[in-house]
N, C-alpha and C. Protein backbone atom coordinates (compact mmCIF):
# COMPACT_ATOMS: atom_id res chain seq x y z
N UNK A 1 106.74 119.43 116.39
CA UNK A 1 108.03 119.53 115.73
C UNK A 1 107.90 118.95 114.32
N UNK A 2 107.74 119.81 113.42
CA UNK A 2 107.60 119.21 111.91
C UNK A 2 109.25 120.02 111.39
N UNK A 3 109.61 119.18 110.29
CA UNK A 3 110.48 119.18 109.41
C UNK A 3 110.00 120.35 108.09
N UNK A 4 110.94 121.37 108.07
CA UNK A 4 110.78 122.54 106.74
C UNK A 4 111.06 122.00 105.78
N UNK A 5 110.56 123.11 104.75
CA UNK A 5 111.34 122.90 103.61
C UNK A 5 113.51 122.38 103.46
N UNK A 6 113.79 123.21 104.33
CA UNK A 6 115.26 123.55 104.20
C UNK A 6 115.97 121.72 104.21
N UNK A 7 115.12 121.26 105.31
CA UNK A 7 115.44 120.02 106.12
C UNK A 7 115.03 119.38 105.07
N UNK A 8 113.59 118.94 104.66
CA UNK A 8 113.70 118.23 103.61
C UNK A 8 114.60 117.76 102.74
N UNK A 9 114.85 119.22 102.24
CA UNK A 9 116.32 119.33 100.98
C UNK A 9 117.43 118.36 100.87
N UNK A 10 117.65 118.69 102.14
CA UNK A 10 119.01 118.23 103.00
C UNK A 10 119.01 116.53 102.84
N UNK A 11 117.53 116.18 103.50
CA UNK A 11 117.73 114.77 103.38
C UNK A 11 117.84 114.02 102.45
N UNK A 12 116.94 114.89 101.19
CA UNK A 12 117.22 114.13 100.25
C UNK A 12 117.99 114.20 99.40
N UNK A 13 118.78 114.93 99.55
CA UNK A 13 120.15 114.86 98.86
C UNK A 13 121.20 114.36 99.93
N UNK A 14 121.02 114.09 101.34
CA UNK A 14 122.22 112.94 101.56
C UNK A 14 121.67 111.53 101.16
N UNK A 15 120.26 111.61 100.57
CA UNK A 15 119.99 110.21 100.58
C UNK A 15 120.31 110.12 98.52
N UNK A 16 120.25 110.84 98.22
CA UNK A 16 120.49 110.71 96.54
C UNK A 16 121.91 110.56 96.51
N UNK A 17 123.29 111.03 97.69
CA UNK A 17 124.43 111.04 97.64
C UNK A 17 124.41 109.29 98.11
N UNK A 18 123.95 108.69 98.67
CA UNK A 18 124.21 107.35 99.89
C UNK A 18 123.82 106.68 98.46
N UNK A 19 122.36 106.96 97.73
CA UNK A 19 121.95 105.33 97.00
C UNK A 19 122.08 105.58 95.34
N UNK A 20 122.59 106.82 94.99
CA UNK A 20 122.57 107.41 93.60
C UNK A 20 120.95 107.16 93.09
N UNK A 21 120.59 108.46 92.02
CA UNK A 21 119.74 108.56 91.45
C UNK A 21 119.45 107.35 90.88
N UNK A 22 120.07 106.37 90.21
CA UNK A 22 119.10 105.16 90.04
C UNK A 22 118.15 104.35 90.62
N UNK A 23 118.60 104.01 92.05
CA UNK A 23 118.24 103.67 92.65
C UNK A 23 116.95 104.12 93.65
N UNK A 24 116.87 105.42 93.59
CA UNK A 24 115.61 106.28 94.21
C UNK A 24 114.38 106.07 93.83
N UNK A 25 114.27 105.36 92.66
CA UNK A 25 112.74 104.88 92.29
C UNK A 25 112.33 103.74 92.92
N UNK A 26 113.36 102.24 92.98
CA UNK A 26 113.07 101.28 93.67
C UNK A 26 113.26 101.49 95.54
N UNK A 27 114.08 102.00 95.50
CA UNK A 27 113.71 102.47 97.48
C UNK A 27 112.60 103.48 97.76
N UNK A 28 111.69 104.06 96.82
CA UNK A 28 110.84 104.74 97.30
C UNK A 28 109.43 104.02 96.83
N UNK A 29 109.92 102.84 96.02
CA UNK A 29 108.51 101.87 95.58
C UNK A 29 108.40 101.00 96.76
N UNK A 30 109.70 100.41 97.24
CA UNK A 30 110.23 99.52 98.43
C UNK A 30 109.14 100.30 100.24
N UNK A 31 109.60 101.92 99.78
CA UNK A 31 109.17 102.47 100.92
C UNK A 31 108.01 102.21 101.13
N UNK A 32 106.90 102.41 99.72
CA UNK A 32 105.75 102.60 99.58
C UNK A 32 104.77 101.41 99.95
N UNK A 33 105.25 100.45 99.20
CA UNK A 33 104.45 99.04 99.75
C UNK A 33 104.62 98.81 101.03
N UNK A 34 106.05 98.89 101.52
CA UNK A 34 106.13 98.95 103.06
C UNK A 34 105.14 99.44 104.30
N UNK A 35 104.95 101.07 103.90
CA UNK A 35 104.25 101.70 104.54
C UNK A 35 102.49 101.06 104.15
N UNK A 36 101.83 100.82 103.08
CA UNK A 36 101.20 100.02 102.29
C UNK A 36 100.49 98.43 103.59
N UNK A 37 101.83 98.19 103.19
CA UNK A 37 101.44 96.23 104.04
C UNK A 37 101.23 97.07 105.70
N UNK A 38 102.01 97.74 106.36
CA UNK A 38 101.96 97.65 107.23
C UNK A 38 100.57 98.50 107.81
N UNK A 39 99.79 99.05 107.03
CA UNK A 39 98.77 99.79 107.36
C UNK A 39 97.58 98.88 107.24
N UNK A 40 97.94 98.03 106.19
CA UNK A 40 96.85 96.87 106.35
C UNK A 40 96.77 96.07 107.07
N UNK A 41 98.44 95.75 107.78
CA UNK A 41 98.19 94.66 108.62
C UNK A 41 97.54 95.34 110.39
N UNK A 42 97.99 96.67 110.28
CA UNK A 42 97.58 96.97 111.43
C UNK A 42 95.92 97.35 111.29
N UNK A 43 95.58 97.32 110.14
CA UNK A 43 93.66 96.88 109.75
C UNK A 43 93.41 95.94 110.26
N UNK A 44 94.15 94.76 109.65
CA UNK A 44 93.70 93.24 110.11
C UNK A 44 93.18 92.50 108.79
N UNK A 45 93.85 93.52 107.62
CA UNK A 45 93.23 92.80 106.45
C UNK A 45 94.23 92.10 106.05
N UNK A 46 93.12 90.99 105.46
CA UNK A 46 94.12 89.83 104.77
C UNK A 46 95.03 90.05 103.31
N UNK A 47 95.33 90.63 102.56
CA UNK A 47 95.91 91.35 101.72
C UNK A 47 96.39 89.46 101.05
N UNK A 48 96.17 89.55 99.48
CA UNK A 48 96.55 88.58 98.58
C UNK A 48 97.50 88.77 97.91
N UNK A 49 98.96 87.90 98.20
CA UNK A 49 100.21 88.40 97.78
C UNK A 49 100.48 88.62 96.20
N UNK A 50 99.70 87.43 95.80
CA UNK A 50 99.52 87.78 94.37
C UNK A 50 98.96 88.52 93.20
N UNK A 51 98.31 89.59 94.26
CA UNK A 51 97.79 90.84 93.62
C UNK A 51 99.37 92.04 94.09
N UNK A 52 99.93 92.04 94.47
CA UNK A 52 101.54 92.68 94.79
C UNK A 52 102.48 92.14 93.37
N UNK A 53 102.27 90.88 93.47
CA UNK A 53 103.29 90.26 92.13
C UNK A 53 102.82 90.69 90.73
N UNK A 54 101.21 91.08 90.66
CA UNK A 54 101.27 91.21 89.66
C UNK A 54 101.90 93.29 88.72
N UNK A 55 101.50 93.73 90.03
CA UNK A 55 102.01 95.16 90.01
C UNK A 55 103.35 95.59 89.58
N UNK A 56 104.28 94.38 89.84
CA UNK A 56 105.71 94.53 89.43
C UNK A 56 106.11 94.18 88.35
């Protein structure tokens, strides 16, 4: 069961209606490190927070 084009669309325009276009850069940077930490932690790597601080 994968998601189309059509569906895509959809979501992201109820999600551009919910957080307005400003905001879509920092919830999809937010998403990104998220998905990010959690792939490392399920590595087992030790990840140095202060290489994150300096990116921002």
């Amino acid at each position: 069961m994968s998601l189309g084009f059509q569906e895509l669309l959809i979501i992201f325009l109820i999600v551009l209606v919910l957080f307005g276009a400003a905001k879509l850069p920092k919830l999809g940077r937010g998403l990104g490190e998220g998905i990010k930490n959690f792939r490392s932690g399920l590595k087992g790597e030790k990840g140095d927070s202060s290489e994150a601080d300096d990116e921002v």
